[in-house]
N, C-alpha and C. Protein backbone atom coordinates (compact mmCIF):
# COMPACT_ATOMS: atom_id res chain seq x y z
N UNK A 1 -17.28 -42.57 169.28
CA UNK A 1 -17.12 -41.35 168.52
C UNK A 1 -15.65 -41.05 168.26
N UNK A 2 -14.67 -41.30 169.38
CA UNK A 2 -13.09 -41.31 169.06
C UNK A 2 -12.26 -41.83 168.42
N UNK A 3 -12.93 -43.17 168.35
CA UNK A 3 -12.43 -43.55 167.43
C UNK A 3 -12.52 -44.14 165.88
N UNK A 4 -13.78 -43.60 165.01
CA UNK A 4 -13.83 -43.41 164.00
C UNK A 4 -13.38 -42.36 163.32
N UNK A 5 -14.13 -41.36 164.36
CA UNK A 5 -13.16 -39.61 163.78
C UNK A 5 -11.65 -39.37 163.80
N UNK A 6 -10.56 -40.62 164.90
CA UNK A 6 -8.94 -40.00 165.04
C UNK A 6 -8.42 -41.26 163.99
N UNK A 7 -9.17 -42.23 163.39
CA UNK A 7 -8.67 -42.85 162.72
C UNK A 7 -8.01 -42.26 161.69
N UNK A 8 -8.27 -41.69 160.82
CA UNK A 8 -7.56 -41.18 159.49
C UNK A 8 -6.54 -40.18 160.27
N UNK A 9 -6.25 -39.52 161.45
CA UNK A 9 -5.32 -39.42 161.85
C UNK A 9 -4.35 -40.67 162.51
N UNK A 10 -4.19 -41.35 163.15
CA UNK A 10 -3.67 -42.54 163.43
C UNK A 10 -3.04 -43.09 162.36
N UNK A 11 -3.46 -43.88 161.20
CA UNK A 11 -3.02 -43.68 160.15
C UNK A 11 -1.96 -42.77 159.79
N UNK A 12 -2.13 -41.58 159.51
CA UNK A 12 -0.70 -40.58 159.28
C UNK A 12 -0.21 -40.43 160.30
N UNK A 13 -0.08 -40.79 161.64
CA UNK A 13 0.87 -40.35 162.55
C UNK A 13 1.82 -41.08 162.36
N UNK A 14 1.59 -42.58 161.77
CA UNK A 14 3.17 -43.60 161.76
C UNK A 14 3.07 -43.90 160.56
N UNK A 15 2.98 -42.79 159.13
CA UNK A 15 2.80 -43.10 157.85
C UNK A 15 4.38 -42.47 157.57
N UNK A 16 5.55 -43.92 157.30
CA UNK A 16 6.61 -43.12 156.51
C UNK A 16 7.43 -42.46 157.86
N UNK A 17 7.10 -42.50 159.09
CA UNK A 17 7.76 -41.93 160.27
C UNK A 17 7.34 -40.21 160.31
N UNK A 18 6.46 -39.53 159.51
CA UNK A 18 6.22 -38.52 159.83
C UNK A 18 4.94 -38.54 161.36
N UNK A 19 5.42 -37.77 162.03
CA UNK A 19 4.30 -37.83 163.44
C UNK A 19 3.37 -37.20 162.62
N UNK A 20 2.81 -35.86 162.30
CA UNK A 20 1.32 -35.42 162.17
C UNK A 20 1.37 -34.78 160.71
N UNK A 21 1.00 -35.24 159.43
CA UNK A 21 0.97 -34.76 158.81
C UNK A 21 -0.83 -34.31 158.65
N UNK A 22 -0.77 -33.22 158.12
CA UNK A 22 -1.90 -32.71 157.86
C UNK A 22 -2.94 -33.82 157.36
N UNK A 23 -4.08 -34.24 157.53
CA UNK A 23 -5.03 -35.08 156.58
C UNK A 23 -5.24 -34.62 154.71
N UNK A 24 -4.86 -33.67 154.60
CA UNK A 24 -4.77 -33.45 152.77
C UNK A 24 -3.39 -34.34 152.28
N UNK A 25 -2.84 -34.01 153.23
CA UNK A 25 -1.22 -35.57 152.67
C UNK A 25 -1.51 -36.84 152.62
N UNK A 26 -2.79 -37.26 153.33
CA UNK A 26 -2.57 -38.64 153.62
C UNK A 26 -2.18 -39.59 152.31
N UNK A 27 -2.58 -39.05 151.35
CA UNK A 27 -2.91 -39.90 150.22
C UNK A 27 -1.24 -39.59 148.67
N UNK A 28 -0.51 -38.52 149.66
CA UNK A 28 0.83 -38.16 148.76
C UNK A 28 1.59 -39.43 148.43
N UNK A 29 2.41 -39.58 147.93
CA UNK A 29 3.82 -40.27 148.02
C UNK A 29 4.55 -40.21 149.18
N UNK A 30 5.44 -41.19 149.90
CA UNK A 30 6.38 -40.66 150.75
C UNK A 30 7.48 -40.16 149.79
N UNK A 31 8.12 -39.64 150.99
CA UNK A 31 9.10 -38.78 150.57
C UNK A 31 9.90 -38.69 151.73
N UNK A 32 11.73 -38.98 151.49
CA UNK A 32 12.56 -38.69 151.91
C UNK A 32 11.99 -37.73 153.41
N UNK A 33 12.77 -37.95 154.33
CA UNK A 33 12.27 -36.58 155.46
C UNK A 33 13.12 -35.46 155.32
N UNK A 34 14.99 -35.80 155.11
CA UNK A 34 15.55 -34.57 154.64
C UNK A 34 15.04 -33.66 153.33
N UNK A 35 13.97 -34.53 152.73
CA UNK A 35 13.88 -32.98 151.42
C UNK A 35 12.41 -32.67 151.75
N UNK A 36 12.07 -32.71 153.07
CA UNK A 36 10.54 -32.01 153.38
C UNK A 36 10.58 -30.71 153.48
N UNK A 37 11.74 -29.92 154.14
CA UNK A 37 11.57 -28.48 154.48
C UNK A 37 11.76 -28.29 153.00
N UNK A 38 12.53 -28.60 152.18
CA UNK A 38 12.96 -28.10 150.84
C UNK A 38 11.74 -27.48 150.04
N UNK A 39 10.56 -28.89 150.03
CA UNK A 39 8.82 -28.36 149.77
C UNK A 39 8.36 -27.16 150.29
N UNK A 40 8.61 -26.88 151.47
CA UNK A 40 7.76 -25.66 152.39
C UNK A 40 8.78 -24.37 151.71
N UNK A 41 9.88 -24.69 150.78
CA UNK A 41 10.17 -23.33 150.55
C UNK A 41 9.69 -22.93 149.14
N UNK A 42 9.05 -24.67 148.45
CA UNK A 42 8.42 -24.28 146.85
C UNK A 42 7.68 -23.57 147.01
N UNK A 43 6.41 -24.06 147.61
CA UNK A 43 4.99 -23.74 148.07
C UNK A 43 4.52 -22.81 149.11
N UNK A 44 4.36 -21.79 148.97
CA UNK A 44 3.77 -21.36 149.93
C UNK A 44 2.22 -21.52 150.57
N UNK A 45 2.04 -21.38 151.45
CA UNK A 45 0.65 -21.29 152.24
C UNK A 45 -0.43 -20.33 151.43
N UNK A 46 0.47 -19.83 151.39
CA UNK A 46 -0.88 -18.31 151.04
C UNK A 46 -0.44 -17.88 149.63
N UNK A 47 -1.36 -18.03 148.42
CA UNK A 47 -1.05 -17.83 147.65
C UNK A 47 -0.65 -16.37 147.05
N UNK A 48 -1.21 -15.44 147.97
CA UNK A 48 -0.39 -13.94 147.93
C UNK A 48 0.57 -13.64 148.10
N UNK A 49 1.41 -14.41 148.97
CA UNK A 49 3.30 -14.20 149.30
C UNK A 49 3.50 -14.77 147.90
N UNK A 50 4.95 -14.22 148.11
CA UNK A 50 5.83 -14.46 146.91
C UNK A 50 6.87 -16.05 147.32
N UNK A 51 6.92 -16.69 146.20
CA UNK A 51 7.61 -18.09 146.43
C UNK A 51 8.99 -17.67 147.33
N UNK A 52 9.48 -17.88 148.06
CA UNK A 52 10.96 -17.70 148.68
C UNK A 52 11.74 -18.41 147.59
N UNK A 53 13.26 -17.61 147.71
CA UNK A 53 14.27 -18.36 147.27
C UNK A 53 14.63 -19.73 147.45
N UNK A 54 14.96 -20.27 146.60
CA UNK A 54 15.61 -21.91 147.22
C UNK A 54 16.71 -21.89 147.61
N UNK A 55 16.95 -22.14 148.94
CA UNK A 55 18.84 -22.61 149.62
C UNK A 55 19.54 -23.41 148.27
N UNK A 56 20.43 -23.76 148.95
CA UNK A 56 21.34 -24.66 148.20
C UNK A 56 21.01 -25.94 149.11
N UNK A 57 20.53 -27.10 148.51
CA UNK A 57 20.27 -28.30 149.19
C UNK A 57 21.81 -28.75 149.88
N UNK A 58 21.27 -29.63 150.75
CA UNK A 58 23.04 -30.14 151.42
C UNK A 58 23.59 -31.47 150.70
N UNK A 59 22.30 -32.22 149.84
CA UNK A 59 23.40 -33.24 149.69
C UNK A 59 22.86 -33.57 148.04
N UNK A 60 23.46 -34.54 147.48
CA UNK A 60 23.54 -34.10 146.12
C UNK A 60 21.99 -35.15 145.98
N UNK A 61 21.20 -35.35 146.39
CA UNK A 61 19.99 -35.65 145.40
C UNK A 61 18.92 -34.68 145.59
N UNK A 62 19.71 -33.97 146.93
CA UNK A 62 18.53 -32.44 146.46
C UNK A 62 18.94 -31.34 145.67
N UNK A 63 20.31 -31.05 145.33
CA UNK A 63 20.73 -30.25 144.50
C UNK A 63 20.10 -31.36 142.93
N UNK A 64 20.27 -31.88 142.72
CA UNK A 64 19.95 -32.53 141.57
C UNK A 64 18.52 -31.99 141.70
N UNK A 65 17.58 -32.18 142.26
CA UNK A 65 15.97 -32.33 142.31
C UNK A 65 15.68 -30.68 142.30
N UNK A 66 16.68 -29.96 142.98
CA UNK A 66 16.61 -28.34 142.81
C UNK A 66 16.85 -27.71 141.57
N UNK A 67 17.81 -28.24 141.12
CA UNK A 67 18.45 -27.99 139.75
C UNK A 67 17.00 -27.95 138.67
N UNK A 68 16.66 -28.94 138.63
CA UNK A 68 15.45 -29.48 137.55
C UNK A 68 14.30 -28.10 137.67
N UNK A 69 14.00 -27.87 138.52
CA UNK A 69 12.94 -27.00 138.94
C UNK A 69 12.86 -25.53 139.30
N UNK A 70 14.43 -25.45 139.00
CA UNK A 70 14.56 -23.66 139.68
C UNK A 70 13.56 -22.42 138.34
N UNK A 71 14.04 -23.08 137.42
CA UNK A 71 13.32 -22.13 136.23
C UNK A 71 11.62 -22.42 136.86
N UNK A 72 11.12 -22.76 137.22
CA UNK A 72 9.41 -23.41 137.61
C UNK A 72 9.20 -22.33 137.91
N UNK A 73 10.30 -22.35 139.02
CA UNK A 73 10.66 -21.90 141.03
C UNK A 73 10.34 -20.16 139.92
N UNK A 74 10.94 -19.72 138.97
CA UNK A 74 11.49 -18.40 139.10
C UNK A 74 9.98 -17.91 137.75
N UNK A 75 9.47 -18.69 137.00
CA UNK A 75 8.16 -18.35 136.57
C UNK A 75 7.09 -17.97 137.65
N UNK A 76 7.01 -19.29 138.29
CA UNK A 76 5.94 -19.46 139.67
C UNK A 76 6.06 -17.78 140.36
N UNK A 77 6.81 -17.27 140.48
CA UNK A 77 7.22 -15.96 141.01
C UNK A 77 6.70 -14.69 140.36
N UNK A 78 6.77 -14.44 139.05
CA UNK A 78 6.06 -13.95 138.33
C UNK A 78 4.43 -14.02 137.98
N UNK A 79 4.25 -15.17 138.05
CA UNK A 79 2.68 -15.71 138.31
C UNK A 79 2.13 -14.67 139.19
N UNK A 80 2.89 -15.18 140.27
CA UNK A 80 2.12 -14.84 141.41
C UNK A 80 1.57 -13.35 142.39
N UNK A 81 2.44 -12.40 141.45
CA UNK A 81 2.49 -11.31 141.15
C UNK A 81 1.20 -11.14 140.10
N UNK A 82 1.00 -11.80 139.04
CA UNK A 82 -0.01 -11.36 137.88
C UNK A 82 -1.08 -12.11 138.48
N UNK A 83 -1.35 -13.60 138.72
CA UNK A 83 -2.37 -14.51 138.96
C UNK A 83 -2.01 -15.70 140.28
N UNK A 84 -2.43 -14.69 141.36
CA UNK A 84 -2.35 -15.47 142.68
C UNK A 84 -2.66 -16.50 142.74
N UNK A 85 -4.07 -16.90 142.06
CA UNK A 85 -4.89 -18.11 142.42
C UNK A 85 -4.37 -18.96 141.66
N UNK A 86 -4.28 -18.73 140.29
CA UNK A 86 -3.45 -19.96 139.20
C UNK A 86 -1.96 -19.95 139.91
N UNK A 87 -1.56 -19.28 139.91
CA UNK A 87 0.04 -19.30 140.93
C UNK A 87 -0.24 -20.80 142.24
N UNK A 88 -1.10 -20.56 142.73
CA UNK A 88 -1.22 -21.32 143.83
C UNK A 88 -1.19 -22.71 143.30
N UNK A 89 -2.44 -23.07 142.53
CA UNK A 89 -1.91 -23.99 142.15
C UNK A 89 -1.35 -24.81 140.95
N UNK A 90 -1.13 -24.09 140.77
CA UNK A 90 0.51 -24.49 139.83
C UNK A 90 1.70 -24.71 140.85
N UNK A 91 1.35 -23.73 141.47
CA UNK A 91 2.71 -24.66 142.61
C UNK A 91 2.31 -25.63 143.55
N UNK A 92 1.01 -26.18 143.61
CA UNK A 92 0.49 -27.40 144.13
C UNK A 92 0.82 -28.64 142.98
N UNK A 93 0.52 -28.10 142.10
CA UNK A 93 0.93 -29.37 140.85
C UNK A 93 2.66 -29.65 141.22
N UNK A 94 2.98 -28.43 140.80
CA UNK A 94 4.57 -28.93 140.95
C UNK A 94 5.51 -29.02 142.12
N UNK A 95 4.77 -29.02 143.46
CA UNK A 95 5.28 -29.64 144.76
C UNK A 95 5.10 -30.71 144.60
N UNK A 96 3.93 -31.62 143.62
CA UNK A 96 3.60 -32.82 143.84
C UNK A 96 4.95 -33.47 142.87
N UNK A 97 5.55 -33.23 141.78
CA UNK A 97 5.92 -33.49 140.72
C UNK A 97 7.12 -33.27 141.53
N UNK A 98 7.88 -32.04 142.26
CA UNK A 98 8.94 -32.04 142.63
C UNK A 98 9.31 -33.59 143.70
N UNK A 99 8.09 -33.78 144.45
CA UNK A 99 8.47 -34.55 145.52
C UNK A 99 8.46 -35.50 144.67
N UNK A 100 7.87 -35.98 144.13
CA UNK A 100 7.81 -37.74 143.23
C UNK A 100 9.09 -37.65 142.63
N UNK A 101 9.89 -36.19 141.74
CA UNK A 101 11.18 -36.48 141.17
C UNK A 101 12.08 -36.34 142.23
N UNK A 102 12.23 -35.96 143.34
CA UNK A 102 13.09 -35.82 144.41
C UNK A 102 13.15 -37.57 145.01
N UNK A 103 11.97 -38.20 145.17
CA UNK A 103 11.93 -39.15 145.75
C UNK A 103 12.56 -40.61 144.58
N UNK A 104 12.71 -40.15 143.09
CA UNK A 104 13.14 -40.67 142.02
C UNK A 104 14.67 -40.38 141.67
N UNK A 105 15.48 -39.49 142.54
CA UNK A 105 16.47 -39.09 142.36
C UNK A 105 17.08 -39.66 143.41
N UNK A 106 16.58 -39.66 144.79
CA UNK A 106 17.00 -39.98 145.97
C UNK A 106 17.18 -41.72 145.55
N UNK A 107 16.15 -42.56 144.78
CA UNK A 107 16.46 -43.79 144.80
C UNK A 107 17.24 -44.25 143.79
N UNK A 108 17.62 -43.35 143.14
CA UNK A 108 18.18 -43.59 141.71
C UNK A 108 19.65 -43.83 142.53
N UNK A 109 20.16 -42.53 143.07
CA UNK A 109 21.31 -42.39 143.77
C UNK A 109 21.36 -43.66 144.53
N UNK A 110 20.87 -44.09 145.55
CA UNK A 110 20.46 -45.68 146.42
C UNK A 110 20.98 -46.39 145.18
N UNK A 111 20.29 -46.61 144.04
CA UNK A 111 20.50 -48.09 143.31
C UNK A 111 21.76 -48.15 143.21
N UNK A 112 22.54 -46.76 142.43
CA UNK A 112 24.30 -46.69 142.05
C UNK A 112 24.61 -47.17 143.29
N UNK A 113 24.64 -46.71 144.42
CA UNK A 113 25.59 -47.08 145.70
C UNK A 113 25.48 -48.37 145.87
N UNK A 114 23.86 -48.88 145.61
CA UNK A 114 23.86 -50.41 145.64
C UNK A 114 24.77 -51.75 144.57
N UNK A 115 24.31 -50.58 143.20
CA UNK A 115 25.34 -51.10 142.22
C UNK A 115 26.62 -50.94 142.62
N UNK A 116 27.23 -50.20 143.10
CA UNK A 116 28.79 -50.32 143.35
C UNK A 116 29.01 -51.21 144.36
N UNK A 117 28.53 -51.06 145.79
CA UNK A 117 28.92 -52.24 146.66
C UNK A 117 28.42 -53.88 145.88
N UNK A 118 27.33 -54.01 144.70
CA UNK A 118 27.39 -55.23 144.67
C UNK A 118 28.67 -55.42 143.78
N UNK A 119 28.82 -54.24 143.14
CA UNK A 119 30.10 -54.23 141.88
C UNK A 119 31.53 -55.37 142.97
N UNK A 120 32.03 -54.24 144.19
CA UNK A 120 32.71 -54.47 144.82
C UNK A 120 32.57 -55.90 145.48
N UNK A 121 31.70 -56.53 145.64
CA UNK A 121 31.10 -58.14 146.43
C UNK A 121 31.53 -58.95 145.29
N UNK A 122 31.01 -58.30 144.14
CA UNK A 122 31.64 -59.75 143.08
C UNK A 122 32.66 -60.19 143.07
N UNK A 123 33.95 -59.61 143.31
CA UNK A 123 35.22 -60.54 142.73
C UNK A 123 35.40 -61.38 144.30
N UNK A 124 35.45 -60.70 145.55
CA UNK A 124 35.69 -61.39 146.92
C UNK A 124 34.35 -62.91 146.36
N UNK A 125 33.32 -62.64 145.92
CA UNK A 125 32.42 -63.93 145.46
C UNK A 125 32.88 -64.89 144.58
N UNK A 126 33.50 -64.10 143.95
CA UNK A 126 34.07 -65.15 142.69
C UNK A 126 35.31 -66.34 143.45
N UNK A 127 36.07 -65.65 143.74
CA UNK A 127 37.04 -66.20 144.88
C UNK A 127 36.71 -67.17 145.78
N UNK A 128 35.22 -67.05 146.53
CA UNK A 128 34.82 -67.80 147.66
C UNK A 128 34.41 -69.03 146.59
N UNK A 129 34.18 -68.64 145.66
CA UNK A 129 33.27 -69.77 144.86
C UNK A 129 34.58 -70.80 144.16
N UNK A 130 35.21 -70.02 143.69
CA UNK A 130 36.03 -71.02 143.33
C UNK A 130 37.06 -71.84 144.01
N UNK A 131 37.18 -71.33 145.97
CA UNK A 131 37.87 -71.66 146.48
C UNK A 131 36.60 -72.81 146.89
N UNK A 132 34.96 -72.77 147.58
CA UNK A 132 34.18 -73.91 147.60
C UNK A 132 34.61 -74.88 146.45
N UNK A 133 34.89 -74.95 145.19
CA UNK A 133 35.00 -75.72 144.37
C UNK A 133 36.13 -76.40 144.24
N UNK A 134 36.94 -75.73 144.89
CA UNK A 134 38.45 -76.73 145.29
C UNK A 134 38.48 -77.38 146.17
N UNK A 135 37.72 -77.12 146.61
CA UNK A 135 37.61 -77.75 148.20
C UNK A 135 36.55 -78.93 148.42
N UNK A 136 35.83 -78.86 147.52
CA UNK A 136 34.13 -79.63 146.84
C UNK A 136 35.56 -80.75 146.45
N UNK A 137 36.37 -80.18 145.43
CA UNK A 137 37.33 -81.69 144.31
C UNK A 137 38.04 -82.02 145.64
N UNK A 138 38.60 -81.44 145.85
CA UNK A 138 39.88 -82.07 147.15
C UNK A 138 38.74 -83.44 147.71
N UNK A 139 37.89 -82.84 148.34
CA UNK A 139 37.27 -84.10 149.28
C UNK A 139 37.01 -85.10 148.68
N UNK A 140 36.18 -84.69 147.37
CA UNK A 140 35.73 -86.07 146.48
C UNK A 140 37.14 -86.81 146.16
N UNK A 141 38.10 -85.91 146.34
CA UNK A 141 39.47 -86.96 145.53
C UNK A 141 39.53 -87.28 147.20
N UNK A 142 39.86 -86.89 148.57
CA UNK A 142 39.91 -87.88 149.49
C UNK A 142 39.72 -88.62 149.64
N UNK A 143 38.18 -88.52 149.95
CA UNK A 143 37.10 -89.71 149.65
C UNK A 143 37.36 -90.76 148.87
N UNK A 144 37.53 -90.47 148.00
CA UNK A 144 37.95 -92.07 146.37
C UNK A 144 39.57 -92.30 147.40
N UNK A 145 40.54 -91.66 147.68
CA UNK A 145 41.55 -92.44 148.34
C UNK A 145 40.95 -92.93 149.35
N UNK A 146 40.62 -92.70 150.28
CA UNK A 146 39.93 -93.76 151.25
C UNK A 146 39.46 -94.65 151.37
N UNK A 147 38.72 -95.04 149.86
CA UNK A 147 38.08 -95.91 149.00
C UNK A 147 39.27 -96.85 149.00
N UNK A 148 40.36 -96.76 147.95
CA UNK A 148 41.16 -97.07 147.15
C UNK A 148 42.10 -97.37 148.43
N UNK A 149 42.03 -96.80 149.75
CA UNK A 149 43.42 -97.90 150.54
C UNK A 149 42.32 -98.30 151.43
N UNK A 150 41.70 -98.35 151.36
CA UNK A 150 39.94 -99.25 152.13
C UNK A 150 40.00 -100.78 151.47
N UNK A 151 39.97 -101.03 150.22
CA UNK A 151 40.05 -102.08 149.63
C UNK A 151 41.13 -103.11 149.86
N UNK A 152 42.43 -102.50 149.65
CA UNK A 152 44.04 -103.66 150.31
C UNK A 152 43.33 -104.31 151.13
N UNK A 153 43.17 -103.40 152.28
CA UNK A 153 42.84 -103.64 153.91
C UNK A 153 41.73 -104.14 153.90
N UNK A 154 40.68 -104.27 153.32
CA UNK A 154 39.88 -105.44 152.92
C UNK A 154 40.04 -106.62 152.89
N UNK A 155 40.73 -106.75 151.65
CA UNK A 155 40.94 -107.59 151.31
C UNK A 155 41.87 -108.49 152.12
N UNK A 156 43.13 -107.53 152.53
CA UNK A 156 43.92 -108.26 153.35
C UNK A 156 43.30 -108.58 154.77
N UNK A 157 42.52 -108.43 154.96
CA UNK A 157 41.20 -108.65 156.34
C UNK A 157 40.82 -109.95 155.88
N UNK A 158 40.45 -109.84 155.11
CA UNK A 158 39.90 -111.15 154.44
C UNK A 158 40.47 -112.40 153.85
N UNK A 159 41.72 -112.00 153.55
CA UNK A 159 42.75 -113.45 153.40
C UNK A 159 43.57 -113.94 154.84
N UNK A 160 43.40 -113.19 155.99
CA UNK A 160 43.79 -113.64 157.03
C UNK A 160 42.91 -114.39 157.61
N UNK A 161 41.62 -114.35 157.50
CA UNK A 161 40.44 -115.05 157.67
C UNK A 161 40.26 -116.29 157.39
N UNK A 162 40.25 -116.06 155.86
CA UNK A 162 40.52 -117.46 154.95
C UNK A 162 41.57 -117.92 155.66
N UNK A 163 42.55 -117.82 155.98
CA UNK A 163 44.30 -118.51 156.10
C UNK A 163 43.54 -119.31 157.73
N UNK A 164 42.89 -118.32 158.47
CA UNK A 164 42.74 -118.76 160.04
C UNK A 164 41.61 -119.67 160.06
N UNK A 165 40.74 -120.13 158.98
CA UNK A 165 39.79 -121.32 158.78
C UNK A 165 40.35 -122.38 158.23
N UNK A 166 40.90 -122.06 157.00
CA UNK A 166 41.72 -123.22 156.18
C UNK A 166 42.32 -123.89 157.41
N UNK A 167 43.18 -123.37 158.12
CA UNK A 167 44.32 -124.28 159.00
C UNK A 167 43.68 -124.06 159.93
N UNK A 168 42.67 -123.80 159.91
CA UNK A 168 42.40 -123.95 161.75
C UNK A 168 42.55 -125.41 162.71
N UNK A 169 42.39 -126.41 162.00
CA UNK A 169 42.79 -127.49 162.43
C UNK A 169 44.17 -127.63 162.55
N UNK A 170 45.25 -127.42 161.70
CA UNK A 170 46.55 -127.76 161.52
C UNK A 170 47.16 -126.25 162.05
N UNK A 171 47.25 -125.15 162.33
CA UNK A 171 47.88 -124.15 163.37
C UNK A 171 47.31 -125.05 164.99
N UNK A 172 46.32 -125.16 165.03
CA UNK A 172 45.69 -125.08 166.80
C UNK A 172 46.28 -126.44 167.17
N UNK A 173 46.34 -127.76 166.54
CA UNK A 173 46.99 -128.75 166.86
C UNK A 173 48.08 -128.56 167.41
N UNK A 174 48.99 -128.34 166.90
CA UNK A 174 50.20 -128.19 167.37
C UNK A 174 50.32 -127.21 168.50
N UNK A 175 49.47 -125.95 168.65
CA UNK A 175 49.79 -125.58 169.66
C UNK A 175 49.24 -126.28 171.12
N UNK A 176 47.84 -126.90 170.62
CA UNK A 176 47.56 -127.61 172.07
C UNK A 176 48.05 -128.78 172.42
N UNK A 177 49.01 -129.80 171.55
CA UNK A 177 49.82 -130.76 171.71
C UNK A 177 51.08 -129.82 172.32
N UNK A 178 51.62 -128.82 172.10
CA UNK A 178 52.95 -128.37 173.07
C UNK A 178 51.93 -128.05 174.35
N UNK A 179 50.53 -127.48 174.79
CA UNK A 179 50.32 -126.83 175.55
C UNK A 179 50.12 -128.13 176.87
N UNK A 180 49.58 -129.10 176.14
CA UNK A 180 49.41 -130.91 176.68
C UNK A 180 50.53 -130.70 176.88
N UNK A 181 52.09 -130.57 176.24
CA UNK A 181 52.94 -131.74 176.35
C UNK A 181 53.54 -130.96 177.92
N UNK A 182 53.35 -129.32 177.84
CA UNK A 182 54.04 -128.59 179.12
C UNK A 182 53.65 -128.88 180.44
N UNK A 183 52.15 -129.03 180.31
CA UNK A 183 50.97 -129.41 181.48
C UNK A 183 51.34 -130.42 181.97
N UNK A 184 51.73 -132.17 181.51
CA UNK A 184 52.18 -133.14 181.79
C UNK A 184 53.67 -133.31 182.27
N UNK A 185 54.30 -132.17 181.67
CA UNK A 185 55.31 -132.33 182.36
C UNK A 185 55.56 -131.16 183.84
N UNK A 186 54.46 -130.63 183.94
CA UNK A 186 54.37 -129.53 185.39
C UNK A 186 53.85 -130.58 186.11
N UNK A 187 53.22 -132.02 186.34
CA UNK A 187 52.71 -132.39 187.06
C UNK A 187 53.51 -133.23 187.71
């Protein structure tokens, strides 16, 4: 029985990092956590109070998202005075609309900051890249010299070779006729 009924709570307890949101949210948008109280001052509970004033948000994608909506904010007020119940929700429509443009402002702001630090990464990139590419030629030009004094020494490997077969008879003679002639005379 516990756990079919706390499921759809479980679910919203680690939805977005809010611990308990009511079960009528489950199915909202997330939304930022700094512009949640901002909502509880659109909307009221009870559609007989009067909308509260809006603060001044603290950082600029809630002043932006406040800005858009204060005229709503200051009809909704009048409403609610003439037509409680349409008041109510009309400001259910436009808590929903505020949070989706709050949460569209908040990422908008994210992309610029993202655009500028990638702005700022490009030229240090450009640099790394063209310093890999000097460094890519340098080796390949090593490499081909290594090649290129690899070959002498080859070659000259190889005519000492030749020279030590050709005469191998006529160098070793002579030395083992002096090496005979020393031996014979130590005896």
């Amino acid at each position: 029985m516990d756990g079919s009924h706390n499921e759809p709570e479980a679910k919203v307890k680690h939805d977005q990092g809010r611990e308990s949101a009511p079960p009528e949210h489950v199915n909202e948008p997330p939304v930022f956590p700094a512009l949640q109280d901002h909502d509880q001052q659109l909307l009221c509970t009870n559609p007989r109070e009067k909308l509260p004033e809006l603060q001044q948000p603290p950082n600029e994608a809630d002043a932006l998202a406040a800005e858009q909506f204060q005229s709503l904010v200051e009809k909704f007020k009048r409403l609610s005075q003439d037509d409680p119940q349409f008041a109510h929700q009309a400001a259910q429509i436009l808590r929903f609309y505020r949070r989706s443009y709050e949460s569209y402002v908040a990422r908008n702001i994210d992309s610029q900051v993202v655009g500028n630090v990638n702005g700022e990464l490009h030229t240090p990139n450009l640099q790394l890249c063209q310093q890999r590419e000097y460094h890519k030629s340098r080796s390949a030009k090593q490499e081909e010299e290594v090649v290129n004094f690899g070959r002498p020494f080859e070659n000259f490997g190889t005519g000492i070779g030749r020279l030590l077969r050709d005469s191998e008879g006529s160098i070793l003679e002579p030395l083992h006729e002096a090496a005979n002639k020393e031996s014979d005379e130590a005896l």
